[in-house]
PDB file of N, CA and C in Angstrom:
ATOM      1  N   UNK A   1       0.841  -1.187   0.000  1.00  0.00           N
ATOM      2  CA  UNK A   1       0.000   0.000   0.000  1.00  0.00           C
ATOM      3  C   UNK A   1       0.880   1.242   0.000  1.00  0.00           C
ATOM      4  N   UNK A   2       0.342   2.522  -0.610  1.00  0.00           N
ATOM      5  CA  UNK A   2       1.042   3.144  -0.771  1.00  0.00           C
ATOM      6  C   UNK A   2       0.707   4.511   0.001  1.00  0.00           C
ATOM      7  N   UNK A   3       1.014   5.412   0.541  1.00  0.00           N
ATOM      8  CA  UNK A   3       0.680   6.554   1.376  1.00  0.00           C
ATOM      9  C   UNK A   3      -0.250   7.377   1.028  1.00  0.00           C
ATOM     10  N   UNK A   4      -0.783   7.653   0.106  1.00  0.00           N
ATOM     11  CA  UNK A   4      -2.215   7.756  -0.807  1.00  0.00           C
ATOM     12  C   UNK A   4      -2.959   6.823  -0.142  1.00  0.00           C
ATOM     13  N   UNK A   5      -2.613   5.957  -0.176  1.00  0.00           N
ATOM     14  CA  UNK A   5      -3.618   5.287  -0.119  1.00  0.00           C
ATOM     15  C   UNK A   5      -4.261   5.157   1.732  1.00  0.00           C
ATOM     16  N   UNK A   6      -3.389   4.828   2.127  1.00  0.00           N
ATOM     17  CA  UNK A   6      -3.232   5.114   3.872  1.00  0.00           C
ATOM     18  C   UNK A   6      -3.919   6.194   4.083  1.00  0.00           C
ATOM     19  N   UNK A   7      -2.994   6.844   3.296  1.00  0.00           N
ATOM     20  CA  UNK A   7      -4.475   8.642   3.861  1.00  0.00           C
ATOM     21  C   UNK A   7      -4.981   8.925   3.826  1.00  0.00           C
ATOM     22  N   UNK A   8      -5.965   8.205   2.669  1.00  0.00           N
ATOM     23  CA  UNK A   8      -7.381   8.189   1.940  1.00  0.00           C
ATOM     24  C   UNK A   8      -8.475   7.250   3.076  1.00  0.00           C
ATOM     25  N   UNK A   9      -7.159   6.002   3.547  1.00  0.00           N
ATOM     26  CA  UNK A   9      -8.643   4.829   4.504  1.00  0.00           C
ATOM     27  C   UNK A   9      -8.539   5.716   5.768  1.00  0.00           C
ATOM     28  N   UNK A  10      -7.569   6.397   6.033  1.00  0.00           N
ATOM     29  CA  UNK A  10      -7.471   7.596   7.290  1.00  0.00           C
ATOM     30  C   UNK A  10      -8.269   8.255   7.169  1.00  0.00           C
ATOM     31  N   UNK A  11      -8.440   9.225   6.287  1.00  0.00           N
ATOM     32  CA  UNK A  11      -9.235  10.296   6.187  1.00  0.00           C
ATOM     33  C   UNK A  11     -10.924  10.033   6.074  1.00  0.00           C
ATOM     34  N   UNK A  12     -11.457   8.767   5.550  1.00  0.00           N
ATOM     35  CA  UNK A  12     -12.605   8.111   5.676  1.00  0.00           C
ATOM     36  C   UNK A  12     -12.980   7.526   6.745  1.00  0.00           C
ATOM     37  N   UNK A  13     -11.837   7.050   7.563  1.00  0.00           N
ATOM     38  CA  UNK A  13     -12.092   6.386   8.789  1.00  0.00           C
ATOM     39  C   UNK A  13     -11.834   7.152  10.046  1.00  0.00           C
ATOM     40  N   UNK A  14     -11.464   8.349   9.835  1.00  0.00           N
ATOM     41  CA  UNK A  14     -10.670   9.054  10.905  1.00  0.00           C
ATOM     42  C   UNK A  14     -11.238   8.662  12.312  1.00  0.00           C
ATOM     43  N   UNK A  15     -12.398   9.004  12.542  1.00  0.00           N
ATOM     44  CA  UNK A  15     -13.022   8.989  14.161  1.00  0.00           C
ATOM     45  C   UNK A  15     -12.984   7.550  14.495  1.00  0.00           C
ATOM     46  N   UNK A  16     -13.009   6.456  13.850  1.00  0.00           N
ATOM     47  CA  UNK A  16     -12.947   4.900  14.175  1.00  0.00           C
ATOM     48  C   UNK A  16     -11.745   4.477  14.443  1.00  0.00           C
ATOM     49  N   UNK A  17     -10.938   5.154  13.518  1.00  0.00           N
ATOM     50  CA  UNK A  17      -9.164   4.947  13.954  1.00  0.00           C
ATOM     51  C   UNK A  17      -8.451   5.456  14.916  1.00  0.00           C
ATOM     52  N   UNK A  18      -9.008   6.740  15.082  1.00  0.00           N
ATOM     53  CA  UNK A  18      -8.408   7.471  16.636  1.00  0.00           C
ATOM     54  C   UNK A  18      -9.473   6.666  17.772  1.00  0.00           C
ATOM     55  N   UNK A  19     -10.769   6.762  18.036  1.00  0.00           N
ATOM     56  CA  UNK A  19     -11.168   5.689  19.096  1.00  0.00           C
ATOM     57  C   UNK A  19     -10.621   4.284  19.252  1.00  0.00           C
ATOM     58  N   UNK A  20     -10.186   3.747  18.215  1.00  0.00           N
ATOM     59  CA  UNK A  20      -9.619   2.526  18.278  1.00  0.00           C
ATOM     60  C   UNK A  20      -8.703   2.409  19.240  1.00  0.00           C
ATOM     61  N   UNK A  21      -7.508   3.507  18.706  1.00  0.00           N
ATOM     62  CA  UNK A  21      -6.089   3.077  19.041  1.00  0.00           C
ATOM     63  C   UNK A  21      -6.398   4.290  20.658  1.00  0.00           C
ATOM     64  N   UNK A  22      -7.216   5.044  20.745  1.00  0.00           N
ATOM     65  CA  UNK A  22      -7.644   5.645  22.033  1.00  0.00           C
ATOM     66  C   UNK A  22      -7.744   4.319  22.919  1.00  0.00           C
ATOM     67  N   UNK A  23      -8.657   3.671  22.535  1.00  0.00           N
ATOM     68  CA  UNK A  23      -9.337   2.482  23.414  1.00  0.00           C
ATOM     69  C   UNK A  23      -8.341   1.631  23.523  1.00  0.00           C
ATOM     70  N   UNK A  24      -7.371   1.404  23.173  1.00  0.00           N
ATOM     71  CA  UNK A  24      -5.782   0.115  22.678  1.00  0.00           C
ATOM     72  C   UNK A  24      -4.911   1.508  24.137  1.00  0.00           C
ATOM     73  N   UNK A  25      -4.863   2.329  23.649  1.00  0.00           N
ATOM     74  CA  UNK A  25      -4.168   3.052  24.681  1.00  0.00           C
ATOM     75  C   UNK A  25      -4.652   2.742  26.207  1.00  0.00           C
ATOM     76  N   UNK A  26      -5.539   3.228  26.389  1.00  0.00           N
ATOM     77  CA  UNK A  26      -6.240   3.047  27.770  1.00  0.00           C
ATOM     78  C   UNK A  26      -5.961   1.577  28.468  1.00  0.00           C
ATOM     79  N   UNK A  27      -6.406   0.521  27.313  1.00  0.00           N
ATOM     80  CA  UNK A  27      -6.779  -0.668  27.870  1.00  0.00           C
ATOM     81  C   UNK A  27      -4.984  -1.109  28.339  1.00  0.00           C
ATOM     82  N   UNK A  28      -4.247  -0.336  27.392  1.00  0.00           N
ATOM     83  CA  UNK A  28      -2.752  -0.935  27.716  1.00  0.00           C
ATOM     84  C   UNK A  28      -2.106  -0.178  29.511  1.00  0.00           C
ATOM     85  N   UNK A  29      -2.689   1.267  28.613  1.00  0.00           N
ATOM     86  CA  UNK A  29      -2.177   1.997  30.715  1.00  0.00           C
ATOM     87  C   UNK A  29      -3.081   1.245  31.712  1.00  0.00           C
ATOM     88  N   UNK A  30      -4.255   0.348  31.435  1.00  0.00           N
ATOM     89  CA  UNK A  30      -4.884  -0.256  32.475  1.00  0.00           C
ATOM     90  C   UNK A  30      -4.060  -1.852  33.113  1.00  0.00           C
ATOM     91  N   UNK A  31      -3.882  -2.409  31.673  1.00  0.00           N
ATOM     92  CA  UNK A  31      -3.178  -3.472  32.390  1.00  0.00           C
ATOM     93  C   UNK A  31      -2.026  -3.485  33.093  1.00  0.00           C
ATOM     94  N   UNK A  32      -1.476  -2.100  32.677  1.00  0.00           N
ATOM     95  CA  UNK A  32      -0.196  -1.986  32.995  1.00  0.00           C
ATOM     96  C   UNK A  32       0.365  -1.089  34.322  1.00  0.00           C
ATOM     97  N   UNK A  33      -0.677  -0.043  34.525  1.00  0.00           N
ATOM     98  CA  UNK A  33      -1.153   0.538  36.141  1.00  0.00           C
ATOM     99  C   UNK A  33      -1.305   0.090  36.577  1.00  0.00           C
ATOM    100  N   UNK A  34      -2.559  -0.300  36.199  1.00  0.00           N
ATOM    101  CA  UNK A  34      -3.974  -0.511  36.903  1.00  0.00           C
ATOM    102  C   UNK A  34      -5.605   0.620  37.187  1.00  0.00           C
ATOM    103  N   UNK A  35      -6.528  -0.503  37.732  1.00  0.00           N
ATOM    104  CA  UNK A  35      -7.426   1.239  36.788  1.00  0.00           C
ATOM    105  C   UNK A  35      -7.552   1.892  37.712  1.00  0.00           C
ATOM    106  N   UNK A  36      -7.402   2.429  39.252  1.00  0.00           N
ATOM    107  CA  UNK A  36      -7.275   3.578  39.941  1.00  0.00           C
ATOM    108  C   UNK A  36      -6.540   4.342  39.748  1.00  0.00           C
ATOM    109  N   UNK A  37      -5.014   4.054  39.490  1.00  0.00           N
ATOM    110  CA  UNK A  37      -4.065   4.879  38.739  1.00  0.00           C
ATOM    111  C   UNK A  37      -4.205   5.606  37.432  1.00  0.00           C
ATOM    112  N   UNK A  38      -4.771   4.587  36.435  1.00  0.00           N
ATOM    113  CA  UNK A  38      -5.155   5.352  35.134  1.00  0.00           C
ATOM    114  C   UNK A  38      -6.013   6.465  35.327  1.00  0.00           C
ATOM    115  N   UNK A  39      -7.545   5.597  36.213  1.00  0.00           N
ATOM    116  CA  UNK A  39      -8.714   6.964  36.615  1.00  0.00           C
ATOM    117  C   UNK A  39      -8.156   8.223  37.310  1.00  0.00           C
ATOM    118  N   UNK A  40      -7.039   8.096  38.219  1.00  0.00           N
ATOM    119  CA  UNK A  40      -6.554   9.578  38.325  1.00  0.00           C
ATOM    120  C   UNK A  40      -5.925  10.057  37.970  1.00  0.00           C
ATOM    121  N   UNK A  41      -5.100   9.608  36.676  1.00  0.00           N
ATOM    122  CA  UNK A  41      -4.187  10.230  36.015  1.00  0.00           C
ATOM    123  C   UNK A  41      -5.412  10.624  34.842  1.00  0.00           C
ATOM    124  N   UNK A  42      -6.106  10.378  34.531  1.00  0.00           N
ATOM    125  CA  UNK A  42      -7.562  10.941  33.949  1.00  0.00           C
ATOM    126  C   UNK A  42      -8.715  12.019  34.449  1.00  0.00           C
ATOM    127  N   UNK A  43      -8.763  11.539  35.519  1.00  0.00           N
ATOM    128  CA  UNK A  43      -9.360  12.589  36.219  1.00  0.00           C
ATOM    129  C   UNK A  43      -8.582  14.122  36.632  1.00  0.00           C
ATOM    130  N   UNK A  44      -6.948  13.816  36.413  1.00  0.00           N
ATOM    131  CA  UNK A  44      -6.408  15.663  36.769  1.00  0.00           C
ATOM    132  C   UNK A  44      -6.179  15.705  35.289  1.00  0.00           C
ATOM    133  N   UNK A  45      -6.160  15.149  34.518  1.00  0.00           N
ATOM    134  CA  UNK A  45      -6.397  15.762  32.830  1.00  0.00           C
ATOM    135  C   UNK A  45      -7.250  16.122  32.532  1.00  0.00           C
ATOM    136  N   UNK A  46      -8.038  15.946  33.156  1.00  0.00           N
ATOM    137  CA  UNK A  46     -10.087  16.875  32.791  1.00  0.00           C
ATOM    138  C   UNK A  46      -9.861  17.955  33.680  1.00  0.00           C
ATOM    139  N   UNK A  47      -9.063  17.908  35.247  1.00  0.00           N
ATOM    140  CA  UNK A  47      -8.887  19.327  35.707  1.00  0.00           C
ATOM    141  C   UNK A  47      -8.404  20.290  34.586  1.00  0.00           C
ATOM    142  N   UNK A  48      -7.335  19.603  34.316  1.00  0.00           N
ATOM    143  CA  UNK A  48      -6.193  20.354  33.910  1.00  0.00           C
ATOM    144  C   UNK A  48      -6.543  20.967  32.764  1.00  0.00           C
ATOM    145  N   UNK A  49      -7.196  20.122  31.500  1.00  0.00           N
ATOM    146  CA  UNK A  49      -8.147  20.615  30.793  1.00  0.00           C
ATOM    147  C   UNK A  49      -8.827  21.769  30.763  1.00  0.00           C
ATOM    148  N   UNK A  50      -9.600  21.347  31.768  1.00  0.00           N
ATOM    149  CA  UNK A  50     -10.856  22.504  32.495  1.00  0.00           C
ATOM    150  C   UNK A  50     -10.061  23.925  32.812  1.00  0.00           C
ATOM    151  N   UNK A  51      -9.125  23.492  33.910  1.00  0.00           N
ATOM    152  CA  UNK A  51      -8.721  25.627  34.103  1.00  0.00           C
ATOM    153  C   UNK A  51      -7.981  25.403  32.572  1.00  0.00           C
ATOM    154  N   UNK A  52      -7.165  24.926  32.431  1.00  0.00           N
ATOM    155  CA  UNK A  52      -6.377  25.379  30.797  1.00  0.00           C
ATOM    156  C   UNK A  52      -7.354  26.148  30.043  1.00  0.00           C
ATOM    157  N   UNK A  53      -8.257  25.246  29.597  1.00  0.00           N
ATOM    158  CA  UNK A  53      -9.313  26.137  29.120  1.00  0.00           C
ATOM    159  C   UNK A  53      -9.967  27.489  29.442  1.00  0.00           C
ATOM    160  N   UNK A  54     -10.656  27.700  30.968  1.00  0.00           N
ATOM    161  CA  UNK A  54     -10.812  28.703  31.714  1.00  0.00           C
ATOM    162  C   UNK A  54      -9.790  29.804  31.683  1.00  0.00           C
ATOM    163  N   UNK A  55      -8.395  29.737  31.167  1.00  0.00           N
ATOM    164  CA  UNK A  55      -7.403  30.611  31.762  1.00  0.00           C
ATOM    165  C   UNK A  55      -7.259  31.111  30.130  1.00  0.00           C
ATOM    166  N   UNK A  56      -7.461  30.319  29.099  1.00  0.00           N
ATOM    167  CA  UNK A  56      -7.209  30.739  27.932  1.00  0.00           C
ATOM    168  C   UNK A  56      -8.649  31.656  27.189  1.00  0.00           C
ATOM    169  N   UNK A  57      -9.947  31.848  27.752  1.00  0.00           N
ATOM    170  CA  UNK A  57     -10.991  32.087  27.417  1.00  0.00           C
ATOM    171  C   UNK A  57     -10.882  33.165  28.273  1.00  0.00           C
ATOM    172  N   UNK A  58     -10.201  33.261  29.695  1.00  0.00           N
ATOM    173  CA  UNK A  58     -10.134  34.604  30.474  1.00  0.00           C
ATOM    174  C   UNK A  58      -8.942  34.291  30.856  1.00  0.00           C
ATOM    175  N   UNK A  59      -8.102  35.626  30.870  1.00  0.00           N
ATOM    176  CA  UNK A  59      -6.269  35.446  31.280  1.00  0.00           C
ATOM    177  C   UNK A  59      -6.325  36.091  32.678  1.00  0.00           C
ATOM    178  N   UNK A  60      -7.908  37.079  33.454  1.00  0.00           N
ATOM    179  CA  UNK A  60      -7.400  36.870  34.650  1.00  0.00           C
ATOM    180  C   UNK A  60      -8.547  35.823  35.348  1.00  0.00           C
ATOM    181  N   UNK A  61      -8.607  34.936  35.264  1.00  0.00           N
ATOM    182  CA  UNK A  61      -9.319  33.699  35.827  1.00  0.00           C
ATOM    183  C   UNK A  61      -8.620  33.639  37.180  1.00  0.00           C
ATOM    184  N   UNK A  62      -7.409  32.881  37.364  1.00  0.00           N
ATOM    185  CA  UNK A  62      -6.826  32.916  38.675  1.00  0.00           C
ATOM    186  C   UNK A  62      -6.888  33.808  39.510  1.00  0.00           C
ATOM    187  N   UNK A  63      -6.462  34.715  38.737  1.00  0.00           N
ATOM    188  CA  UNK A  63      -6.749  36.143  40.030  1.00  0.00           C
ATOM    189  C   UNK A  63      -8.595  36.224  40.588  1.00  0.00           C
ATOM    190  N   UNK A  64      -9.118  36.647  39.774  1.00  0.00           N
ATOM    191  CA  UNK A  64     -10.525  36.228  40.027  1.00  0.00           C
ATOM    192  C   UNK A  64     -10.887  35.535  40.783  1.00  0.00           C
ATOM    193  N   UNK A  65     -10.488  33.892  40.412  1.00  0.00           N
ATOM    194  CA  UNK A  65     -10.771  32.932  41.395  1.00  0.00           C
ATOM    195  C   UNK A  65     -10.297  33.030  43.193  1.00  0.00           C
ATOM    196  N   UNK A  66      -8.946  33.673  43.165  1.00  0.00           N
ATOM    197  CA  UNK A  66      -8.289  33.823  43.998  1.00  0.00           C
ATOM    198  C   UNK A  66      -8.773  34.904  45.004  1.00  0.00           C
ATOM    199  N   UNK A  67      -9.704  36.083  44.309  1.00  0.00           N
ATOM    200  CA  UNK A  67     -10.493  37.053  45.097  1.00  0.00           C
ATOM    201  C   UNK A  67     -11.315  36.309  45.554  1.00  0.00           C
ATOM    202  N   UNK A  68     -12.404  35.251  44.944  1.00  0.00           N
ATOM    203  CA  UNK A  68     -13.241  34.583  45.947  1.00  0.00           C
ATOM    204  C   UNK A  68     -12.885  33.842  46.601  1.00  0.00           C
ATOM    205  N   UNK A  69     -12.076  33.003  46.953  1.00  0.00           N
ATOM    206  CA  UNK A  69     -11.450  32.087  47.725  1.00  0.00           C
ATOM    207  C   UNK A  69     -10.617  33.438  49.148  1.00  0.00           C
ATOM    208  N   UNK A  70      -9.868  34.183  48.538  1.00  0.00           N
ATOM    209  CA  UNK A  70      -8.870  34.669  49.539  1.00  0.00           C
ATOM    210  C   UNK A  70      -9.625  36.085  49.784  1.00  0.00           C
ATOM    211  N   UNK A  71      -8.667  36.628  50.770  1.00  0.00           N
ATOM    212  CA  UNK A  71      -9.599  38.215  51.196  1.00  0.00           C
ATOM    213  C   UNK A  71      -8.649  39.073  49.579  1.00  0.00           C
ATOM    214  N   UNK A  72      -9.677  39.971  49.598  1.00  0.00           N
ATOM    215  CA  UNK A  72      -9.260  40.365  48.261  1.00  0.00           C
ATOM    216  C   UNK A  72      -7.695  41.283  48.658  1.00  0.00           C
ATOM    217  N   UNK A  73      -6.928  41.046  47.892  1.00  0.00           N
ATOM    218  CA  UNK A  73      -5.498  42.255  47.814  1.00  0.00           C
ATOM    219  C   UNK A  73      -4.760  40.835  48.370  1.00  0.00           C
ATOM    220  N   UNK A  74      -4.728  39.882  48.504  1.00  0.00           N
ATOM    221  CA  UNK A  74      -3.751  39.089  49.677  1.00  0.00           C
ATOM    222  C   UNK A  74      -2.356  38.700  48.907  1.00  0.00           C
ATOM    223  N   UNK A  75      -2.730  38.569  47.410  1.00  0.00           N
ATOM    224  CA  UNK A  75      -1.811  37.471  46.937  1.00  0.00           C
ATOM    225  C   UNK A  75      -1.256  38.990  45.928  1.00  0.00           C
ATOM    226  N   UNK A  76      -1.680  40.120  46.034  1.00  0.00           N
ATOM    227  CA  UNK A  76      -1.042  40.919  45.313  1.00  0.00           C
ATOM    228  C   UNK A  76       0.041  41.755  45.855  1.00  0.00           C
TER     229      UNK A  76
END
């Protein structure tokens, strides 16, 4: 097969081929953790995700956040 051609069953198959080898990933960090380890090394990637996101949609998010949590002026 030739790289045309690869990129063509790629490009038709795209979302079946990345869930695939998604699901081949996981199942391998599972046997190979174990699944409490995987689930929290998953679970601070959805944090991490989450403010990443939050901080890039607003650049003063932290500070913000940090006024409701702390008395305001503390960390400045």
């Amino acid at each position: 097969m030739d790289l045309e051609k690869i990129l063509e069953v790629f490009t038709a198959h795209r979302g079946g081929i990345i869930g695939a080898v998604t699901g081949l990933l996981i199942a391998v960090a599972i046997l190979l953790l174990g699944f409490f380890k995987v689930l929290f090394i998953a679970i601070l990637a959805g944090v991490g995700y989450y403010i990443g996101k939050r901080i890039h949609e607003d650049r003063d998010y932290i500070k913000n956040m940090l006024d409701r949590v702390l008395p305001p002026g503390t960390y400045r």
